[in-house]
Protein backbone atom coordinates (compact mmCIF):
# COMPACT_ATOMS: atom_id res chain seq x y z
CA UNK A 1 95.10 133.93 101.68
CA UNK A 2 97.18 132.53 98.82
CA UNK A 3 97.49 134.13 96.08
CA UNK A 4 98.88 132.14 92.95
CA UNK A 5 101.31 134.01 90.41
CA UNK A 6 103.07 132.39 87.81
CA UNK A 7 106.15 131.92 90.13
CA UNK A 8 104.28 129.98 92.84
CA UNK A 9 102.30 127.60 90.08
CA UNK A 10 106.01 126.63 88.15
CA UNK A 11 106.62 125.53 92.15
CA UNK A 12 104.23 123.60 92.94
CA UNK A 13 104.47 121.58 89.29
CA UNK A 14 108.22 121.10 89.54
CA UNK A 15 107.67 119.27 92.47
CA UNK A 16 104.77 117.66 91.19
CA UNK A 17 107.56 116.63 88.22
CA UNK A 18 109.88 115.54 90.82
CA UNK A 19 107.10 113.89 92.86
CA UNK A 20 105.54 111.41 89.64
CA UNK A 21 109.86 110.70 88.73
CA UNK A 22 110.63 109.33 92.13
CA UNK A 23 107.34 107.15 91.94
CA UNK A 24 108.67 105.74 88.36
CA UNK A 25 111.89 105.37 90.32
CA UNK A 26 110.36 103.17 92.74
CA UNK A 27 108.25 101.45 90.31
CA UNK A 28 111.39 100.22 88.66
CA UNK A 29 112.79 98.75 91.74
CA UNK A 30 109.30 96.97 92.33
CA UNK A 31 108.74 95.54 89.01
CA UNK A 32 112.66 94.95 87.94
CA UNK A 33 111.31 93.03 84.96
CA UNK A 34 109.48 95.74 83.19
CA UNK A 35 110.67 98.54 81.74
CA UNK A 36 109.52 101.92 83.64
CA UNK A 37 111.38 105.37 82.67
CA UNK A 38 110.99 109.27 82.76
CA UNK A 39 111.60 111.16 79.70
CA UNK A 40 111.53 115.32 79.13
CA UNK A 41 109.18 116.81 76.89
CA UNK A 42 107.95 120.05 76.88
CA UNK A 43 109.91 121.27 79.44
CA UNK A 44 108.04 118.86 81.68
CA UNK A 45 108.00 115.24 82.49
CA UNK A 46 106.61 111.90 80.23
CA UNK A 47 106.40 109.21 82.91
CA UNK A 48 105.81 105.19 81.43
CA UNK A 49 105.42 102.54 83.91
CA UNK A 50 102.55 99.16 83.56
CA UNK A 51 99.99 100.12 81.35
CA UNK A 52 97.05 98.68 83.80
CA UNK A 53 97.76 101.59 85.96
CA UNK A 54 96.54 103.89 83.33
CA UNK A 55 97.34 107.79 83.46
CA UNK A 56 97.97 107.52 87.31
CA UNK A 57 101.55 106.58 86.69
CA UNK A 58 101.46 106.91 82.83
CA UNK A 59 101.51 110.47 81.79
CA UNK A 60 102.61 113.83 81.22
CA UNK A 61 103.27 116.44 84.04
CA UNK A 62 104.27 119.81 84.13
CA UNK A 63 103.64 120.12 80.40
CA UNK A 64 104.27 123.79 79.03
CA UNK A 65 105.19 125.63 82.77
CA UNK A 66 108.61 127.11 81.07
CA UNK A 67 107.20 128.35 77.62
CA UNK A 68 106.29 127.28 74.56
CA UNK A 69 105.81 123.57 73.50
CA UNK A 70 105.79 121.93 69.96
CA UNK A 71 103.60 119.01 68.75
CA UNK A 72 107.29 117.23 67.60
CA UNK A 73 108.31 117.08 71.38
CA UNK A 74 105.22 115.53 71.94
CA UNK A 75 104.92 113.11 69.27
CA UNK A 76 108.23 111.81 70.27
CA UNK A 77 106.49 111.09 73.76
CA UNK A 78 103.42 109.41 72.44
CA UNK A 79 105.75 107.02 70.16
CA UNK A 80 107.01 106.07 73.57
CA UNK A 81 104.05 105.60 75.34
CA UNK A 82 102.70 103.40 72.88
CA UNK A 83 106.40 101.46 72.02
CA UNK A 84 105.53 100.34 76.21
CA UNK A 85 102.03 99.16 75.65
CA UNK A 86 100.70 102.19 77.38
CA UNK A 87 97.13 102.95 75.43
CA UNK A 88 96.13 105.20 77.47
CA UNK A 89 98.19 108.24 78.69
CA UNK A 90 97.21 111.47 80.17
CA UNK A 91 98.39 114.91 80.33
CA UNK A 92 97.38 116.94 83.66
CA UNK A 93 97.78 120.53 82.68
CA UNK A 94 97.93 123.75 85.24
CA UNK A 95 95.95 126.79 83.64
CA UNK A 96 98.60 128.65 83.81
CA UNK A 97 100.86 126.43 81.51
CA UNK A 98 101.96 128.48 78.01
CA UNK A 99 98.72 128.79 75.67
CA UNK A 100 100.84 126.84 72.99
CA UNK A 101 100.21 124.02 74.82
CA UNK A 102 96.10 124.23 74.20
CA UNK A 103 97.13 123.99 70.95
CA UNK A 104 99.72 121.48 70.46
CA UNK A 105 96.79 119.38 72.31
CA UNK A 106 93.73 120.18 70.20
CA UNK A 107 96.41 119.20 66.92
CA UNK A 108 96.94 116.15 68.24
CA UNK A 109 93.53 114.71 69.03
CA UNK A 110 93.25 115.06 73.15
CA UNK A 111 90.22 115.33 75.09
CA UNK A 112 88.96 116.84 78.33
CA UNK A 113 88.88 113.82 80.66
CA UNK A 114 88.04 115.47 84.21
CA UNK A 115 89.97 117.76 86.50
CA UNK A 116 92.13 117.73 90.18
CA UNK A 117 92.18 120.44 92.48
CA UNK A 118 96.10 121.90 93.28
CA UNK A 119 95.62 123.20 96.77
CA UNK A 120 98.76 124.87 98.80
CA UNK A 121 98.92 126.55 101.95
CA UNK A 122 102.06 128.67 103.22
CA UNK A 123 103.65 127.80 106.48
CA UNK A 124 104.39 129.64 109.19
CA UNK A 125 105.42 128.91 112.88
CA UNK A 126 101.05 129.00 113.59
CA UNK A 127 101.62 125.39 111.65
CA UNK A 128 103.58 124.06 114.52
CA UNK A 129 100.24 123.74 116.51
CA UNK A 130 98.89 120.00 116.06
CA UNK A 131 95.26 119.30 116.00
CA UNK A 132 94.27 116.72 118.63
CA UNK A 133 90.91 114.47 118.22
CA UNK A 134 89.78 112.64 120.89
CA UNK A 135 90.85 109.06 121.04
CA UNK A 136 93.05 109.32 118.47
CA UNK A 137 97.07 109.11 118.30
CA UNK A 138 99.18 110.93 115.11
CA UNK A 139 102.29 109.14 115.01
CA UNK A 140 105.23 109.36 111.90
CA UNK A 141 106.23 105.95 112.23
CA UNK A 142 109.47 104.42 111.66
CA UNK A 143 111.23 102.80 108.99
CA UNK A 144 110.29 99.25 110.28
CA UNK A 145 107.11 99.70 110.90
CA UNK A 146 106.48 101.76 107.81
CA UNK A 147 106.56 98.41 105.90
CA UNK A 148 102.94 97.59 107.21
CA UNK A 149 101.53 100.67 104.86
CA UNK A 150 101.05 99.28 102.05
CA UNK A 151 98.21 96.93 104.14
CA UNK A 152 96.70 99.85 106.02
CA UNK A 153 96.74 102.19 102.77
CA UNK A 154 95.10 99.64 100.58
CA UNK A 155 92.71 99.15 103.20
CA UNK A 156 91.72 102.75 103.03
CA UNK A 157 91.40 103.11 99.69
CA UNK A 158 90.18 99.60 98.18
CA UNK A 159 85.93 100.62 98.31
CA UNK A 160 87.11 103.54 95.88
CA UNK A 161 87.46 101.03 92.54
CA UNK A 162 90.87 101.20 92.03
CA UNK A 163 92.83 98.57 90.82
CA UNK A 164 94.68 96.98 94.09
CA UNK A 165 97.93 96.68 92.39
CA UNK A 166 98.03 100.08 91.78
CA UNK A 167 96.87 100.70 95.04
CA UNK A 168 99.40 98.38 96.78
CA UNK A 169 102.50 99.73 94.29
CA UNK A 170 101.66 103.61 95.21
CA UNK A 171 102.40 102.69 98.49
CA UNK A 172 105.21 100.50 98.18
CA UNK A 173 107.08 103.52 96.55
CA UNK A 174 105.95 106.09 99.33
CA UNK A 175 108.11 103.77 101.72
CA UNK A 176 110.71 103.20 99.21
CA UNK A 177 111.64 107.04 98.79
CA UNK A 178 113.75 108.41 101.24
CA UNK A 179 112.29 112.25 100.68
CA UNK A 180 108.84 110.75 102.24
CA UNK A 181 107.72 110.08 105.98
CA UNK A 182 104.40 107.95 106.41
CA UNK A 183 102.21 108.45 108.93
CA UNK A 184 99.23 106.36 111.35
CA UNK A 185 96.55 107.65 113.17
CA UNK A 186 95.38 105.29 115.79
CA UNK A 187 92.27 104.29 117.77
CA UNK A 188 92.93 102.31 120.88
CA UNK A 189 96.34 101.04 119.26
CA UNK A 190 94.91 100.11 115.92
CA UNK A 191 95.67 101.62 112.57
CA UNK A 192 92.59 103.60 111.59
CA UNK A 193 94.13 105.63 109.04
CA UNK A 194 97.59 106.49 106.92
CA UNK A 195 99.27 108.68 105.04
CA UNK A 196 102.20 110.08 103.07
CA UNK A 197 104.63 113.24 103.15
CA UNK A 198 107.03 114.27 100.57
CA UNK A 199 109.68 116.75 101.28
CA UNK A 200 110.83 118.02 97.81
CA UNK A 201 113.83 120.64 96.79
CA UNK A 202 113.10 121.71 93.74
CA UNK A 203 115.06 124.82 91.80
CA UNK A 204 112.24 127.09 92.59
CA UNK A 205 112.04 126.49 96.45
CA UNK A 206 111.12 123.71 98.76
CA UNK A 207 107.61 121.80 98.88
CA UNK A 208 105.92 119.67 101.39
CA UNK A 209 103.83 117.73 99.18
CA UNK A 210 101.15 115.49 101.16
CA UNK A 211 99.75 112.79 99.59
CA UNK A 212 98.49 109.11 99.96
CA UNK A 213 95.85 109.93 102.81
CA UNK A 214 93.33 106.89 103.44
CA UNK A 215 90.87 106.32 106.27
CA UNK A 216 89.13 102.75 107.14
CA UNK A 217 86.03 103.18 106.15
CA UNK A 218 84.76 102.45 109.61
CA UNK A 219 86.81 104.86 110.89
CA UNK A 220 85.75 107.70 108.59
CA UNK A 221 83.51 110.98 110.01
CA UNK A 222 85.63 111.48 113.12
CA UNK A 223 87.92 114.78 111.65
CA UNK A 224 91.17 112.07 111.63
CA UNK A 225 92.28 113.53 108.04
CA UNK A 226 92.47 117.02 109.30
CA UNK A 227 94.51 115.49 112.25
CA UNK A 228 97.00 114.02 109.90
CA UNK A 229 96.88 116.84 107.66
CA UNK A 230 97.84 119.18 110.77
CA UNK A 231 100.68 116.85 112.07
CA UNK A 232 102.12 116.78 108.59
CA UNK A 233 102.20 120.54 108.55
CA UNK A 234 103.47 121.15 111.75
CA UNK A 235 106.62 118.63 110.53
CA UNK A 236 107.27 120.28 107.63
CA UNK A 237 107.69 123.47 109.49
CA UNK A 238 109.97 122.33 111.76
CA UNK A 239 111.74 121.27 109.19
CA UNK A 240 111.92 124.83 107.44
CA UNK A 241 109.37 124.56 104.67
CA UNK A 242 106.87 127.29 103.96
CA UNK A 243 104.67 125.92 101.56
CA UNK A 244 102.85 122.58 101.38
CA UNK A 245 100.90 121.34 98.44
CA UNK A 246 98.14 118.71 98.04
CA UNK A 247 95.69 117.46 95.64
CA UNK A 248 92.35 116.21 95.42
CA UNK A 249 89.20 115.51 92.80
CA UNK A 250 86.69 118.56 92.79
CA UNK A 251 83.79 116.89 94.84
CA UNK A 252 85.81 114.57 96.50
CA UNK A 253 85.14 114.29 100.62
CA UNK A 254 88.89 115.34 100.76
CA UNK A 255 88.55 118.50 99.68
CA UNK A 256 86.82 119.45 102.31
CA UNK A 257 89.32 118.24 104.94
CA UNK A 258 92.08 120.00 102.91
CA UNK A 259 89.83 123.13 103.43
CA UNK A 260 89.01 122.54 107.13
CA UNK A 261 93.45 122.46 107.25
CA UNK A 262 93.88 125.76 106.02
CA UNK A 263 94.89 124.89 102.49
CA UNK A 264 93.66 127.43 99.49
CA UNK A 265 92.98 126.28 96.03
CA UNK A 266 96.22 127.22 94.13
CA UNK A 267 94.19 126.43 90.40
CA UNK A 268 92.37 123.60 88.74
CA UNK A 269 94.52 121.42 86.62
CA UNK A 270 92.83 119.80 83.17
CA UNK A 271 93.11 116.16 82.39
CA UNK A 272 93.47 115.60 78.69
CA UNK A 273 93.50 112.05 77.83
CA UNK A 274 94.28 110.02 74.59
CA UNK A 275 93.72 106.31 73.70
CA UNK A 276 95.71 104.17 71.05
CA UNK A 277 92.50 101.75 71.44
């Protein structure tokens, strides 16, 4: 069972800081013509990137993990955010963040938007075990091939309502970083789902952070998630990580999955939200 001090938490959100910068990284090299930059504030990280992709790529992470925060730091970041066009930012805050950031946050007008589950699970060598479902093949796929996941991942994820760009630019920069591996699972030789694995140093210790997991919807029901979740983990072991991270909406179908994988609920991050509207 994982247990989540104060240590662990400033863990998982510094790679959840390095995890959104690489992202705006590969955003710039995807949209060269537009302006997309990280910025500190509060000891964590104001990301700006197209403002049609909303707080997905436009927001605040690891706000307040290293102490107090002031509403000046802050203010500086929301000039930014609105000198790019972005009018509408969010700030995704772990409970465990300084109180001073509650705040700084009330002061300045935000709002409780909704909420995403921070699961983690430690690794040991019982995560070199793969799961195997019948009929289906778990393959990390090379660099070539990895081009075709933007297709397969939009695929996945299109009947959710996001917008398709966004869709088809999260996965562009999964293959563009060189800290990530993508994944296939296939039925009978076809793609039937994909996913994403970051390995991320961070000054507080290693993280295997998994992430960009869509099934076909046709192919959905059939325990392939908890497949790829279980190959994941068994690479990240063997590569000498012992702890992996994911996240998912409180609700959401993946949660479950995540579960079924052996992952515990580290906490339940906040989404405060603000519009320039």
């Amino acid at each position: 069972m994982l247990l989540t001090s104060l240590e662990t938490a400033q863990r998982l959100e510094a790679a959840d800081i390095v995890h959104i910068h690489r992202q705006i990284e590969a955003c710039s090299e995807i949209f060269p013509n537009h302006k997309s930059l990280n910025i500190p504030v509060g000891d964590g990280l104001a990301s700006i990137t197209l403002p049609s992709f909303g707080r997905k790529l436009n927001r605040i992470t690891g706000y307040g993990m290293a102490g107090p925060v002031s509403s000046e730091d802050l203010a500086i970041a929301e000039d930014l955010f609105e000198k790019n066009g972005v009018v509408e930012m969010g700030i995704s805050l772990c409970p465990l963040a300084d109180l001073s950031a509650l705040r700084v946050l009330a002061s300045r007008g935000y709002v409780v938007d909704s909420f995403i589950n921070s699961y983690a699970r430690h690794l040991t060598d019982e995560d070199l075990k793969e799961v195997e479902v019948e009929g289906v093949e778990i393959i990390r796929v090379s660099q070539e091939r990895a081009a075709d996941f933007p297709k397969w991942s939009v695929k996945g994820y299109k009947d959710g309502g996001r917008l398709e760009l966004l869709l088809d630019t999260l996965a562009r920069a999964a293959v563009l970083r060189e800290d990530t591996s993508i994944y296939f699972a296939l039925v009978d030789g076809e793609v039937a789902a994909s996913a994403g694995m970051a390995l991320i140093d961070t000054s507080k210790g290693g993280v295997a952070h998994l992430y960009i997991d869509s099934t076909l919807p046709e192919y959905r029901g059939r325990g392939i998630q908890v497949a790829l979740l279980k190959k994941r983990l068994a690479d990240a072991r063997k590569a000498g990580l012992n702890l992996a991270s994911v996240e998912a909406r409180p609700g959401n179908g993946s949660c479950r999955n995540i579960e079924r994988a052996g992952f515990s609920l580290a906490y339940t991050k906040t989404w405060f939200g603000k519009s320039w509207k």
